[in-house]
PDB file of N, CA and C in Angstrom:
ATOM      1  N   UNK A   1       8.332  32.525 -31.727  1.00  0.00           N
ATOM      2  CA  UNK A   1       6.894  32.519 -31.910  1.00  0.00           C
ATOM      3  C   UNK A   1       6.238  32.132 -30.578  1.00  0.00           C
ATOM      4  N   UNK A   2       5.300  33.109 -29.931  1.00  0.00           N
ATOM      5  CA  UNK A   2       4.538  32.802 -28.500  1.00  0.00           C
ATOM      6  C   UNK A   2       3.802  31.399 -28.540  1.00  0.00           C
ATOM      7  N   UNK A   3       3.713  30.694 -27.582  1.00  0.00           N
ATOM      8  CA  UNK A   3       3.247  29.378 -27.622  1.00  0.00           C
ATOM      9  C   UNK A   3       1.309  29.820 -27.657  1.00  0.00           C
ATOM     10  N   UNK A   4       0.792  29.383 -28.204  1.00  0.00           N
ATOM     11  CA  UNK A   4      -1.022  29.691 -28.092  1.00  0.00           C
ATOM     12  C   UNK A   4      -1.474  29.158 -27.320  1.00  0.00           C
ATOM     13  N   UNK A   5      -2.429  29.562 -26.681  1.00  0.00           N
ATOM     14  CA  UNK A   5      -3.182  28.883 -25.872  1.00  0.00           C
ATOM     15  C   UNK A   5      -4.193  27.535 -26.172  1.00  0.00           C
ATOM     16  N   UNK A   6      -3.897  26.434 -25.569  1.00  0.00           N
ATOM     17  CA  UNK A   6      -4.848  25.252 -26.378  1.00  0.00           C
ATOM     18  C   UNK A   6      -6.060  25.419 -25.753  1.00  0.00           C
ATOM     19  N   UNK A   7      -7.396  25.233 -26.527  1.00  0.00           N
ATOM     20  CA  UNK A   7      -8.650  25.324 -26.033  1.00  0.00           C
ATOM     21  C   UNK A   7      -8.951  24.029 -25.231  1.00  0.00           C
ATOM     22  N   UNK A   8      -8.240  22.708 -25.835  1.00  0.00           N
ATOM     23  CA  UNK A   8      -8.722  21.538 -25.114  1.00  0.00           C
ATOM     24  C   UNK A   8      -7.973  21.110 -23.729  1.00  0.00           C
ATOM     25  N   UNK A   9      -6.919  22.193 -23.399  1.00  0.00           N
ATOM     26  CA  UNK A   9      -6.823  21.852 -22.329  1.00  0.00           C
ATOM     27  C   UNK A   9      -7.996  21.960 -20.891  1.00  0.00           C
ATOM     28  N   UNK A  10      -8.424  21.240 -20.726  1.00  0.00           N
ATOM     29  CA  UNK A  10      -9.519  21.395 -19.316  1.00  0.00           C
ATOM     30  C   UNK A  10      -8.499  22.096 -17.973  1.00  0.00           C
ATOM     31  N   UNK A  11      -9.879  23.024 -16.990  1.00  0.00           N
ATOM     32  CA  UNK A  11      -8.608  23.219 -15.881  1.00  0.00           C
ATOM     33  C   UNK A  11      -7.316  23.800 -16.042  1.00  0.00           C
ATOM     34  N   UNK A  12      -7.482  24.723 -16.639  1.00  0.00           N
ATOM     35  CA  UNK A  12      -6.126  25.659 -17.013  1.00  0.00           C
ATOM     36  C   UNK A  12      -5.445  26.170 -15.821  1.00  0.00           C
ATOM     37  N   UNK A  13      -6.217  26.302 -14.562  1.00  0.00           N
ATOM     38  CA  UNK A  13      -5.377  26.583 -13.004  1.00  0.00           C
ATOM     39  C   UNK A  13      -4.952  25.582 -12.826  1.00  0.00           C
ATOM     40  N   UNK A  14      -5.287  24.223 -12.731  1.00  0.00           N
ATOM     41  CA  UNK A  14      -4.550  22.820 -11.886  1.00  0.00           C
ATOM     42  C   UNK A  14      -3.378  22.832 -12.311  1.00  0.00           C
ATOM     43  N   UNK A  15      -2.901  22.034 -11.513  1.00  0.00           N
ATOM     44  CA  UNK A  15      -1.130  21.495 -11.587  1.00  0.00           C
ATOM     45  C   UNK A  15      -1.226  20.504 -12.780  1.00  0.00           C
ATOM     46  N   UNK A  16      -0.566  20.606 -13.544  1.00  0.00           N
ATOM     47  CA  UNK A  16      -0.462  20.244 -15.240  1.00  0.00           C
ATOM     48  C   UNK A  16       1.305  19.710 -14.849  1.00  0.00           C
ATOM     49  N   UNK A  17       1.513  18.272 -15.983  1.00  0.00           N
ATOM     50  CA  UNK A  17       2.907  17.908 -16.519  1.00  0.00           C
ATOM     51  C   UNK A  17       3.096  18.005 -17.759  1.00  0.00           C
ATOM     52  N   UNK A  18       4.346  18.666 -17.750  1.00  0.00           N
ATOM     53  CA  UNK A  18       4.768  18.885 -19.498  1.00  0.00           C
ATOM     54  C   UNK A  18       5.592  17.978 -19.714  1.00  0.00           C
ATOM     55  N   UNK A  19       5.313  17.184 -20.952  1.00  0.00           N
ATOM     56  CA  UNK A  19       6.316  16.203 -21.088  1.00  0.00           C
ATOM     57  C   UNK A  19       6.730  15.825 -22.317  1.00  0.00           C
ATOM     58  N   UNK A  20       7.737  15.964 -23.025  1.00  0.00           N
ATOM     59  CA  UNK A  20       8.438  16.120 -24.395  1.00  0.00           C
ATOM     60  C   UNK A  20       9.150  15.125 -24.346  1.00  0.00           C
ATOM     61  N   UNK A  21       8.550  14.066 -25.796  1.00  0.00           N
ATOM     62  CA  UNK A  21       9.492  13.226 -26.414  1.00  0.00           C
ATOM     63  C   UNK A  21      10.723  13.894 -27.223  1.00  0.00           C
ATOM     64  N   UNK A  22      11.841  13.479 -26.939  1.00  0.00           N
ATOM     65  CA  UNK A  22      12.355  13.925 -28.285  1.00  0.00           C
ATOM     66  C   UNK A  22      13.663  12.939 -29.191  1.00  0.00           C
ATOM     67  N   UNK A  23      13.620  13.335 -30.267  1.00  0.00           N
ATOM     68  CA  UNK A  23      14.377  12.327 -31.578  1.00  0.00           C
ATOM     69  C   UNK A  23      15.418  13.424 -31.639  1.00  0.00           C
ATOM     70  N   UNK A  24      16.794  13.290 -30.970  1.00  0.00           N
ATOM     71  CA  UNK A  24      17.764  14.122 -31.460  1.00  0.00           C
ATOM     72  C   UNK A  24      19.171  13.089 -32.023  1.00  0.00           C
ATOM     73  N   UNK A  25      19.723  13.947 -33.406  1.00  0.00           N
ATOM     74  CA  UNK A  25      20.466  13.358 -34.045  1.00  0.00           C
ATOM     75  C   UNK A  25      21.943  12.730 -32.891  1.00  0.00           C
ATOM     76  N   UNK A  26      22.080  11.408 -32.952  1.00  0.00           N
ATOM     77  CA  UNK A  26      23.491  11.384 -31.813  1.00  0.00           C
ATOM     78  C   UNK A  26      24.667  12.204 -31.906  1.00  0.00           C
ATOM     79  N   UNK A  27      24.977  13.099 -32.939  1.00  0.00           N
ATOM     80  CA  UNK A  27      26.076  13.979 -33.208  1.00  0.00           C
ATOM     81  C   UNK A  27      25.577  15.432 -32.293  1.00  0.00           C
ATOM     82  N   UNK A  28      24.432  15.573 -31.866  1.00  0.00           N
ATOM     83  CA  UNK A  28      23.691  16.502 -31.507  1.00  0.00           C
ATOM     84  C   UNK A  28      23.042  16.482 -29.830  1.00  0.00           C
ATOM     85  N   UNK A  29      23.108  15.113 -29.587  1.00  0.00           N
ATOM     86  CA  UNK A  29      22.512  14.993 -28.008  1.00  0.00           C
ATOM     87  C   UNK A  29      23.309  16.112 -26.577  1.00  0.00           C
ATOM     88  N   UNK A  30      24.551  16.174 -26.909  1.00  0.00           N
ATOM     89  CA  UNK A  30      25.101  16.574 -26.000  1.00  0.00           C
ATOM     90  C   UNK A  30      24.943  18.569 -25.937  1.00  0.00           C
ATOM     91  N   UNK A  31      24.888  19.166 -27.359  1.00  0.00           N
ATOM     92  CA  UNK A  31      24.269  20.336 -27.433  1.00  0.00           C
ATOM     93  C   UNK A  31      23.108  20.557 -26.931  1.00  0.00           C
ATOM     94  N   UNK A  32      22.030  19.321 -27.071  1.00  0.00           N
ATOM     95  CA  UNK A  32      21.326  19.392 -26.656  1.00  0.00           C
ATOM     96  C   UNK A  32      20.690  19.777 -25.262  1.00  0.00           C
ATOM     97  N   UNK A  33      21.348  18.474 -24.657  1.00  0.00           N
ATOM     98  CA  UNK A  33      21.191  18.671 -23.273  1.00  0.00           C
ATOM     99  C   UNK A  33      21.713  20.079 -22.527  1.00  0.00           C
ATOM    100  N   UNK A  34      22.766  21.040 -23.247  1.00  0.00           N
ATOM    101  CA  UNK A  34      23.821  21.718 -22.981  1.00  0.00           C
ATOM    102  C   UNK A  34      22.575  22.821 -22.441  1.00  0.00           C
ATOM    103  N   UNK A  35      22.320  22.713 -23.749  1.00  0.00           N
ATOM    104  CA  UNK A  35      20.938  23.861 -24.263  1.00  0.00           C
ATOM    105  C   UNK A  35      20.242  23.890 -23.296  1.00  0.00           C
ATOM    106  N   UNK A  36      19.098  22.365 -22.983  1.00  0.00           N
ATOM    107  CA  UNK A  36      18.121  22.320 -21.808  1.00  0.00           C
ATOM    108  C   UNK A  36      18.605  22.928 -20.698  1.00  0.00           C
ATOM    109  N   UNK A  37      19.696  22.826 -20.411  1.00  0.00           N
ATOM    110  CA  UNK A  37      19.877  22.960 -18.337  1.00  0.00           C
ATOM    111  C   UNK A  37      20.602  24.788 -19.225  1.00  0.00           C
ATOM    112  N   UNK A  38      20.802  25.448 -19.870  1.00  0.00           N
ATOM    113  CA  UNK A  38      20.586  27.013 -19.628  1.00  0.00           C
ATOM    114  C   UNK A  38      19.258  27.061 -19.754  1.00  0.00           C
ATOM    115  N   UNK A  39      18.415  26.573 -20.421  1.00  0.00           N
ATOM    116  CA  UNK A  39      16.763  26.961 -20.808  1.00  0.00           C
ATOM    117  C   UNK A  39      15.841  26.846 -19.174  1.00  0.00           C
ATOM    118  N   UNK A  40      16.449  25.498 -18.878  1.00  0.00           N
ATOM    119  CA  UNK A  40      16.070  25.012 -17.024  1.00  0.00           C
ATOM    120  C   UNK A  40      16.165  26.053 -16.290  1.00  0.00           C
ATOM    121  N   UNK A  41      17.611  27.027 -16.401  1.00  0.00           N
ATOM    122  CA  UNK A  41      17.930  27.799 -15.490  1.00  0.00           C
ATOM    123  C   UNK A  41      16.747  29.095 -15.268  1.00  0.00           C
ATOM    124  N   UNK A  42      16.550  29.487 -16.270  1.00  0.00           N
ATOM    125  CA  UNK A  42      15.376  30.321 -16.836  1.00  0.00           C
ATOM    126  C   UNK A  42      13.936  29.852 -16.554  1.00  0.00           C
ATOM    127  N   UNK A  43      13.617  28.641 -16.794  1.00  0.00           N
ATOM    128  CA  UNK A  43      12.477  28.142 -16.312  1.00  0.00           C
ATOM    129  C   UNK A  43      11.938  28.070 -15.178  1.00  0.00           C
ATOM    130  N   UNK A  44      13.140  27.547 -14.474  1.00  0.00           N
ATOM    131  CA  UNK A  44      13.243  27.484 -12.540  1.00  0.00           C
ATOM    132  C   UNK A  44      12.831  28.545 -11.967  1.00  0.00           C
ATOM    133  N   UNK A  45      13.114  29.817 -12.544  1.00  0.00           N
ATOM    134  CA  UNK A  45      12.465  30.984 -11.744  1.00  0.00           C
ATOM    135  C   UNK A  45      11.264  31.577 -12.226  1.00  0.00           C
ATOM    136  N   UNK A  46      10.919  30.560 -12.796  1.00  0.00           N
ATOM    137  CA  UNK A  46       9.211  31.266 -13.389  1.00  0.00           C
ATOM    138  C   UNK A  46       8.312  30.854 -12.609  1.00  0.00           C
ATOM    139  N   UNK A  47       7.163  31.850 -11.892  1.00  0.00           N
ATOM    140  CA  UNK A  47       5.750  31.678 -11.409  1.00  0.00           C
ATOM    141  C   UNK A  47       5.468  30.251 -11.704  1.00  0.00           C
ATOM    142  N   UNK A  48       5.288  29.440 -10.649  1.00  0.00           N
ATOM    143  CA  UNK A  48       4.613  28.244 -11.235  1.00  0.00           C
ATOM    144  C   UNK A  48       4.964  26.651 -11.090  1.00  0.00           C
ATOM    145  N   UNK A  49       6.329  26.931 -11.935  1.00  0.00           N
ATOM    146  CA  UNK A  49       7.630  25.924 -11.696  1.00  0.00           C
ATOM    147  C   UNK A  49       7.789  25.182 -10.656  1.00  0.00           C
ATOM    148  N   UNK A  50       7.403  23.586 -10.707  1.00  0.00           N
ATOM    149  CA  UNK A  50       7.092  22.942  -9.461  1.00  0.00           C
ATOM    150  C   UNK A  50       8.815  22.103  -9.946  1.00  0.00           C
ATOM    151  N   UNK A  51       9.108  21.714 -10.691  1.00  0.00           N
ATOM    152  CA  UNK A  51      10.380  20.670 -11.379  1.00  0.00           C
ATOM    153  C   UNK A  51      10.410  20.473 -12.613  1.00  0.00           C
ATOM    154  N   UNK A  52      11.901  20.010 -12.952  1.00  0.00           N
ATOM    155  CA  UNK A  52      11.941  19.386 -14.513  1.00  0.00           C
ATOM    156  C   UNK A  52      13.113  18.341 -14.436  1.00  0.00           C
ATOM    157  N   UNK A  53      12.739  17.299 -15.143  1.00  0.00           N
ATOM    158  CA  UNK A  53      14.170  16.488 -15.184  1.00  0.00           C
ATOM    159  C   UNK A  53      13.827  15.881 -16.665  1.00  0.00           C
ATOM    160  N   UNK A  54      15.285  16.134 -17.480  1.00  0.00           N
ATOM    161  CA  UNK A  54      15.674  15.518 -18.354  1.00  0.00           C
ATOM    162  C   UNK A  54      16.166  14.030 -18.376  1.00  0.00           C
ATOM    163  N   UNK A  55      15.554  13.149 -18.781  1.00  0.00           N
ATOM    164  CA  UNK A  55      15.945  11.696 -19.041  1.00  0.00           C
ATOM    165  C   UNK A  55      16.731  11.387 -20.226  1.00  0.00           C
ATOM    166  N   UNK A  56      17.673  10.614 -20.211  1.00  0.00           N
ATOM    167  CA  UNK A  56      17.876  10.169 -21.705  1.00  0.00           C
ATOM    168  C   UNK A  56      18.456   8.401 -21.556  1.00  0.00           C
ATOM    169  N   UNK A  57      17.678   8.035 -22.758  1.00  0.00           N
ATOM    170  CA  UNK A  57      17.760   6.394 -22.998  1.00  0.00           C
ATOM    171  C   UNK A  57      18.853   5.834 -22.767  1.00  0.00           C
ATOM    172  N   UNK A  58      18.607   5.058 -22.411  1.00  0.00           N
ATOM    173  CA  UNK A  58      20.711   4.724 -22.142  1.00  0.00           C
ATOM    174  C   UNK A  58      20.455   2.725 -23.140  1.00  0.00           C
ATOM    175  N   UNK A  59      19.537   3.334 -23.981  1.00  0.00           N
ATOM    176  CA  UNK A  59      19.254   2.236 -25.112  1.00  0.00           C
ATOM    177  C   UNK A  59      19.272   2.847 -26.240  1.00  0.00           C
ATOM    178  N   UNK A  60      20.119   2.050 -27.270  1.00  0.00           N
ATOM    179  CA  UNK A  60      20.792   3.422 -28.843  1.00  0.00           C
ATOM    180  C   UNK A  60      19.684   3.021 -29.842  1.00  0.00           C
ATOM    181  N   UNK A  61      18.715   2.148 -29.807  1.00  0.00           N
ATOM    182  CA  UNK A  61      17.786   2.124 -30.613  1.00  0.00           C
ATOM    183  C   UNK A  61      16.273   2.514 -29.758  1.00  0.00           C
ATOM    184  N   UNK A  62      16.063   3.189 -28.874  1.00  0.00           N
ATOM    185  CA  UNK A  62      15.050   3.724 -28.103  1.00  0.00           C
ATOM    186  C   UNK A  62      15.020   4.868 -29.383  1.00  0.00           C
ATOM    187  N   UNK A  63      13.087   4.674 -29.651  1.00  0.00           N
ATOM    188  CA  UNK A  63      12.660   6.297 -30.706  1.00  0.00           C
ATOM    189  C   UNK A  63      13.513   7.281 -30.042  1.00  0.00           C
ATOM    190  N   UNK A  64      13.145   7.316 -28.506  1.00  0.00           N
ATOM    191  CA  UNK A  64      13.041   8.751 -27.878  1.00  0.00           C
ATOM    192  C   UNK A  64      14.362   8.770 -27.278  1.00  0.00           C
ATOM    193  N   UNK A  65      15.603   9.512 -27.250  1.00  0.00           N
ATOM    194  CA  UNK A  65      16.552   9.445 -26.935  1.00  0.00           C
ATOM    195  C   UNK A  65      16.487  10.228 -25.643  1.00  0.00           C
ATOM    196  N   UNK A  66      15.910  10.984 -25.537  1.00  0.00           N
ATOM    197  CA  UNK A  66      15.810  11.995 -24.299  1.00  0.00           C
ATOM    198  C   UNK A  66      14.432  12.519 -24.304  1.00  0.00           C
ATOM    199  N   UNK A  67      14.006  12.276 -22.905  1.00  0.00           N
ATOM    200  CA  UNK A  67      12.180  12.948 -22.668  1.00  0.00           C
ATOM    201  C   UNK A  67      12.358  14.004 -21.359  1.00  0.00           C
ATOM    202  N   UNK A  68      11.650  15.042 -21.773  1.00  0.00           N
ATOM    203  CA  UNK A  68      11.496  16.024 -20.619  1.00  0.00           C
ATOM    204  C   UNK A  68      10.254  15.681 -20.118  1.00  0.00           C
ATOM    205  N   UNK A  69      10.565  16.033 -18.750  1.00  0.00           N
ATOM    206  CA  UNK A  69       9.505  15.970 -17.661  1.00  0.00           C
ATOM    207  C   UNK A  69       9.383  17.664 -16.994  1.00  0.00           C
ATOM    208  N   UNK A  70       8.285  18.122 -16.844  1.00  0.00           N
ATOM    209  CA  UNK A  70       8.332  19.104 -16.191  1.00  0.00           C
ATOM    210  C   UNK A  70       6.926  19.471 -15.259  1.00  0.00           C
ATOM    211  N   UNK A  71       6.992  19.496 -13.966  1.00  0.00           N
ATOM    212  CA  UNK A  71       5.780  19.637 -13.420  1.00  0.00           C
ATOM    213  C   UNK A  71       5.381  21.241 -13.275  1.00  0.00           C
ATOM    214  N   UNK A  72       4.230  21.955 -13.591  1.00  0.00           N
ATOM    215  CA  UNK A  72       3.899  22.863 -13.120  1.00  0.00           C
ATOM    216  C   UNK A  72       2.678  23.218 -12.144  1.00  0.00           C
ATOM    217  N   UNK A  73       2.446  24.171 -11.445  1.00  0.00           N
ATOM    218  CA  UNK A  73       1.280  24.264 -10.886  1.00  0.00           C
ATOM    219  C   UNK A  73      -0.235  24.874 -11.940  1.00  0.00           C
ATOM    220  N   UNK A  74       0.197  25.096 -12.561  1.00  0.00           N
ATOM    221  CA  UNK A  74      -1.080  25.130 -13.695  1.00  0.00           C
ATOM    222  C   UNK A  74      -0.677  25.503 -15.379  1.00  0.00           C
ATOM    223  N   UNK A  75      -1.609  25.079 -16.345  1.00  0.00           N
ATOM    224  CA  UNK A  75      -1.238  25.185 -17.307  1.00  0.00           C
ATOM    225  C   UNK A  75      -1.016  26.672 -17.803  1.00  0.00           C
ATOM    226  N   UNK A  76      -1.856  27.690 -17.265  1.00  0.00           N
ATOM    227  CA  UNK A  76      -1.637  29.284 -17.560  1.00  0.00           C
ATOM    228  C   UNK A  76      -0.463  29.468 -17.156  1.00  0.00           C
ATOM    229  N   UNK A  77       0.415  29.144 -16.254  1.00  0.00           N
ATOM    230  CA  UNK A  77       1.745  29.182 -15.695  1.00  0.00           C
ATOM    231  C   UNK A  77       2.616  28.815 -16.829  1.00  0.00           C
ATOM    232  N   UNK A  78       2.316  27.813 -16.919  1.00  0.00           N
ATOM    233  CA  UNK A  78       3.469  27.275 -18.016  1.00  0.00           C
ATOM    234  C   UNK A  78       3.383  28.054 -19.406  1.00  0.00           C
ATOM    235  N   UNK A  79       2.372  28.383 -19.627  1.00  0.00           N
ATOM    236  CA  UNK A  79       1.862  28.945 -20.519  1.00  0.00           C
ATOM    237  C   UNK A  79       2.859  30.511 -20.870  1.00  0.00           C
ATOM    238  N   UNK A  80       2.372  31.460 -19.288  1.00  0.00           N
ATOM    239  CA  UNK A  80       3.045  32.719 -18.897  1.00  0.00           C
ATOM    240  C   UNK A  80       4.379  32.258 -19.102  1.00  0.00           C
ATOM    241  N   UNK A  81       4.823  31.219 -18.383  1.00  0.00           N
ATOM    242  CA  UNK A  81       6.476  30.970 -18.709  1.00  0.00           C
ATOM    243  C   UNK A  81       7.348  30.624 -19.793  1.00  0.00           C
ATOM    244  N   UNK A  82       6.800  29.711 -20.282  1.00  0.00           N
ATOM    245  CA  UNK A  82       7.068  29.482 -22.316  1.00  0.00           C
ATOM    246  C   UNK A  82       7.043  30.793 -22.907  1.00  0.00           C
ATOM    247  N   UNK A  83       6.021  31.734 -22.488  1.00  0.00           N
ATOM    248  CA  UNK A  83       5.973  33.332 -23.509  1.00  0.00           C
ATOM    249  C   UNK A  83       6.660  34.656 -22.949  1.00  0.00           C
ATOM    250  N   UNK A  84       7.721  34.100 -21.654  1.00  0.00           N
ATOM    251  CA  UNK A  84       8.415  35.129 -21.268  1.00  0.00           C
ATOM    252  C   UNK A  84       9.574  35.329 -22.316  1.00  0.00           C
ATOM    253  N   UNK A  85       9.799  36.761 -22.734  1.00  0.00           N
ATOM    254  CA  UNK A  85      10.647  36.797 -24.159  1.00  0.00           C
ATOM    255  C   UNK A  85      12.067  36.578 -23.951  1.00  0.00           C
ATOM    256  N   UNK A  86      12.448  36.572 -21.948  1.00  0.00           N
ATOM    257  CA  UNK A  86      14.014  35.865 -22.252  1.00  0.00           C
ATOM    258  C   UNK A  86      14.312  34.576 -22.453  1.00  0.00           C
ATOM    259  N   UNK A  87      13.096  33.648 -22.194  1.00  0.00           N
ATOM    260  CA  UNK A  87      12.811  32.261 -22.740  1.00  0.00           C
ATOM    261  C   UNK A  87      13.176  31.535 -23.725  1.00  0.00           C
ATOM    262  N   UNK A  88      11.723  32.684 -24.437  1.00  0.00           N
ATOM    263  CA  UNK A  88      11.340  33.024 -26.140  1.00  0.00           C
ATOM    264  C   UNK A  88      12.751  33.085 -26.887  1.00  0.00           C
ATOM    265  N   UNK A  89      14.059  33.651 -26.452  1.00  0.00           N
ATOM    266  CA  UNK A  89      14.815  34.363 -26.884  1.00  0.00           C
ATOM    267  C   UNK A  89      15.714  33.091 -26.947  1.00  0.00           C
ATOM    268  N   UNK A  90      15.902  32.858 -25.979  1.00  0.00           N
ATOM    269  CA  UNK A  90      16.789  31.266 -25.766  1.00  0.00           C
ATOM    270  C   UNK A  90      16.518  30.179 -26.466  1.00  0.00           C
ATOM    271  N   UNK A  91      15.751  30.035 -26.030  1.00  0.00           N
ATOM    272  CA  UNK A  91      14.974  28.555 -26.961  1.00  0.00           C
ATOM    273  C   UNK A  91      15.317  28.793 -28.731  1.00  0.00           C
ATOM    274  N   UNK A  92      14.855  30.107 -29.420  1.00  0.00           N
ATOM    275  CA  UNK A  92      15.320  30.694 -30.484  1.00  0.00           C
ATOM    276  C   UNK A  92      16.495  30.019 -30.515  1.00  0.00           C
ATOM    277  N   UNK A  93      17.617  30.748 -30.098  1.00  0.00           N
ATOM    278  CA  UNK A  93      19.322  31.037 -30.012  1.00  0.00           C
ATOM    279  C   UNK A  93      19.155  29.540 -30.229  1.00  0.00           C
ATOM    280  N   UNK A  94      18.981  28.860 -29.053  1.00  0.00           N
ATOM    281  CA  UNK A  94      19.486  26.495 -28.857  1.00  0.00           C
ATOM    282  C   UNK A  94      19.135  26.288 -30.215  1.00  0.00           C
ATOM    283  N   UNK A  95      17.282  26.843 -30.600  1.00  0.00           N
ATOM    284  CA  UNK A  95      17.122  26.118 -31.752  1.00  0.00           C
ATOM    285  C   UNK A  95      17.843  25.883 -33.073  1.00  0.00           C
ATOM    286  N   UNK A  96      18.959  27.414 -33.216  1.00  0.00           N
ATOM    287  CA  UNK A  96      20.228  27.206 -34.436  1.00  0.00           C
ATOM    288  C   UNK A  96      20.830  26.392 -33.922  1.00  0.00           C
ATOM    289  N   UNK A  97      21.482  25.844 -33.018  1.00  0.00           N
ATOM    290  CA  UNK A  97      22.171  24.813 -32.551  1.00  0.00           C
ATOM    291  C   UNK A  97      22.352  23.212 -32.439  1.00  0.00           C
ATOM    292  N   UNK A  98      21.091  22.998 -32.748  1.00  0.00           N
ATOM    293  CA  UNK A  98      20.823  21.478 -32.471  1.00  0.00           C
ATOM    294  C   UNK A  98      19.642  21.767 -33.315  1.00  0.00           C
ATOM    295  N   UNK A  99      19.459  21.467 -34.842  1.00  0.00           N
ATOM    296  CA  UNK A  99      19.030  21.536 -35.686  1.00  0.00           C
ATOM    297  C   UNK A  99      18.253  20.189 -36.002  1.00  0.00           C
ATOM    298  N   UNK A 100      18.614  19.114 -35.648  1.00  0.00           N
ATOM    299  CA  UNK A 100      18.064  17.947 -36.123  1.00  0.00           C
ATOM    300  C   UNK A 100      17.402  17.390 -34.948  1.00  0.00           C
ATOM    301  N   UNK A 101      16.231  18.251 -34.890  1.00  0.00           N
ATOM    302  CA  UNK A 101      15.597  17.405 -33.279  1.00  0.00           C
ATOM    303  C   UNK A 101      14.219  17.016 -33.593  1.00  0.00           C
ATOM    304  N   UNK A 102      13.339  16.437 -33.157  1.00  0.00           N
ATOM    305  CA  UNK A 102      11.733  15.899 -33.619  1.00  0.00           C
ATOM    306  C   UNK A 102      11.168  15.498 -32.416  1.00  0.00           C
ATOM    307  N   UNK A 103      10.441  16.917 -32.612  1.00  0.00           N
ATOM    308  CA  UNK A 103       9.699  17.146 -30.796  1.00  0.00           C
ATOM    309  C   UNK A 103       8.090  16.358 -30.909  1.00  0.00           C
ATOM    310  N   UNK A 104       7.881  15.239 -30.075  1.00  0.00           N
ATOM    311  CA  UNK A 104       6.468  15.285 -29.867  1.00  0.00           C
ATOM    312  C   UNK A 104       6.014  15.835 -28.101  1.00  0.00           C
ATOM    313  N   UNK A 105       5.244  16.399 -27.758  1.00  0.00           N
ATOM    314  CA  UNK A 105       4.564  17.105 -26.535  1.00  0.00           C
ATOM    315  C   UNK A 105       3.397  17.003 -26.412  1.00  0.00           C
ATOM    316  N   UNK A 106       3.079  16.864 -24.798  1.00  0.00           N
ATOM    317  CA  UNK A 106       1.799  16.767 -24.382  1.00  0.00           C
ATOM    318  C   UNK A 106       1.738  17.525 -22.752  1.00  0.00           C
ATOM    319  N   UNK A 107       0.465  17.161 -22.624  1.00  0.00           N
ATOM    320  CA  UNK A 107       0.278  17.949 -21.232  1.00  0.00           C
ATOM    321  C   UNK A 107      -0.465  16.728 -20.494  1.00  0.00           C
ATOM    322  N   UNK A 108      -0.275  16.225 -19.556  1.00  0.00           N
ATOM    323  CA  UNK A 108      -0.784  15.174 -18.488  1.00  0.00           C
ATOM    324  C   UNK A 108      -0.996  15.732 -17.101  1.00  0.00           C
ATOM    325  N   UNK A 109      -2.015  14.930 -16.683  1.00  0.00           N
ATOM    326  CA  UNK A 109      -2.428  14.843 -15.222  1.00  0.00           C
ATOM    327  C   UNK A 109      -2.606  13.594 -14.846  1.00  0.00           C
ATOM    328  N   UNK A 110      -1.979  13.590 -13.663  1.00  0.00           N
ATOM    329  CA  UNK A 110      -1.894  12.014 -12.992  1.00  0.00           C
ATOM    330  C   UNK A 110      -3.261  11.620 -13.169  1.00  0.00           C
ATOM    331  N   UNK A 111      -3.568  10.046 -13.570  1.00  0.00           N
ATOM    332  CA  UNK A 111      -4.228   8.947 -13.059  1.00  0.00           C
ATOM    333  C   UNK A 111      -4.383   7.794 -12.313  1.00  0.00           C
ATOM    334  N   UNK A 112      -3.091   7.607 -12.107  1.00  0.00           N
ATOM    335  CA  UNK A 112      -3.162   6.756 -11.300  1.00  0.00           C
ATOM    336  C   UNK A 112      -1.691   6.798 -10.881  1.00  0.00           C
ATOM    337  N   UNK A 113      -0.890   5.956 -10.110  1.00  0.00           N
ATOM    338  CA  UNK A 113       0.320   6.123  -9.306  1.00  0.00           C
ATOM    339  C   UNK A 113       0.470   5.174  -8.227  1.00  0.00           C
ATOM    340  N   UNK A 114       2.076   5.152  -8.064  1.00  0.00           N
ATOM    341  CA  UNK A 114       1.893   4.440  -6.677  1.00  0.00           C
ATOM    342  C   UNK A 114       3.731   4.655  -6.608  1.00  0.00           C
ATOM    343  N   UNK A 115       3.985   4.125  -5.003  1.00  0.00           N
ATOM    344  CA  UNK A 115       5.386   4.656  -4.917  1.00  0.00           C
ATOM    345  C   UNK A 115       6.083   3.050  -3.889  1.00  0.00           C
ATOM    346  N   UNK A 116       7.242   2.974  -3.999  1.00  0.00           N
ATOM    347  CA  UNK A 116       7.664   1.434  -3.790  1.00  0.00           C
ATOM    348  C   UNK A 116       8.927   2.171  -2.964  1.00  0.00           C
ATOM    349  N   UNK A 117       9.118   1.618  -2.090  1.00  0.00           N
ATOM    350  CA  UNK A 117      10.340   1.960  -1.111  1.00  0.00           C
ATOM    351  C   UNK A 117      11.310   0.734  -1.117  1.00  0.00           C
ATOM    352  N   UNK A 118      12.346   0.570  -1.888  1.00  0.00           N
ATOM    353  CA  UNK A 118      13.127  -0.744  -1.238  1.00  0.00           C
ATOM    354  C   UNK A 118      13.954  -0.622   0.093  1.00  0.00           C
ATOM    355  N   UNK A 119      13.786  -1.988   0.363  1.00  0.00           N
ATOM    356  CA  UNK A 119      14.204  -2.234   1.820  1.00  0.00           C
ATOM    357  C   UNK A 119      16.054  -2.148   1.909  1.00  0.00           C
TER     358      UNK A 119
END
């Protein structure tokens, strides 16, 4: 199913972060991840695609066991890239695979920041 376009996103050209909580069953994390980095591979060469890195909790009662990060240069990008159908097609295929997952997602733009160098 093509992802829709959200009306409340503001600034649909700016550089936009995609970033997905997710609740996957522990019998299931490792399909998981298996899944993401072929889906990554596909992503990486889409118009747009600034990075992505997969995190996962290395705490067994954390909600979120694993959160995606993904930077793009604008939300129509990400947009074009989520609805490319060899994507579309993949994401499908993972989704029989790792069946017990509970996605929450959003779209962010920095507010504030700062960066620490140790000595």
């Amino acid at each position: 199913m093509p992802a829709k376009r959200n009306a409340e996103i503001q600034q649909p050209d700016e550089p936009i972060d995609f970033i997905t909580l997710l609740e996957v069953r522990a019998d299931e994390l490792e399909t998981f991840i298996e899944d993401w980095k072929r889906r990554s591979v596909i992503m990486e060469k889409a118009d747009g695609f600034i990075s992505d890195t997969l995190e996962k909790s290395q705490l067994s009662d954390s909600a979120y066991q694993i959160i995606n990060i993904s930077h793009w240069s604008s939300y129509n990008k990400w947009l074009a890239a989520t609805n490319n159908p060899t994507y579309a097609a993949q994401l499908a295929a993972d989704h029989s695979r790792a069946t017990h997952v509970k996605v929450t997602r959003g779209f962010y733009r920095p507010v504030a920041g700062g960066m620490h160098f140790y000595d």
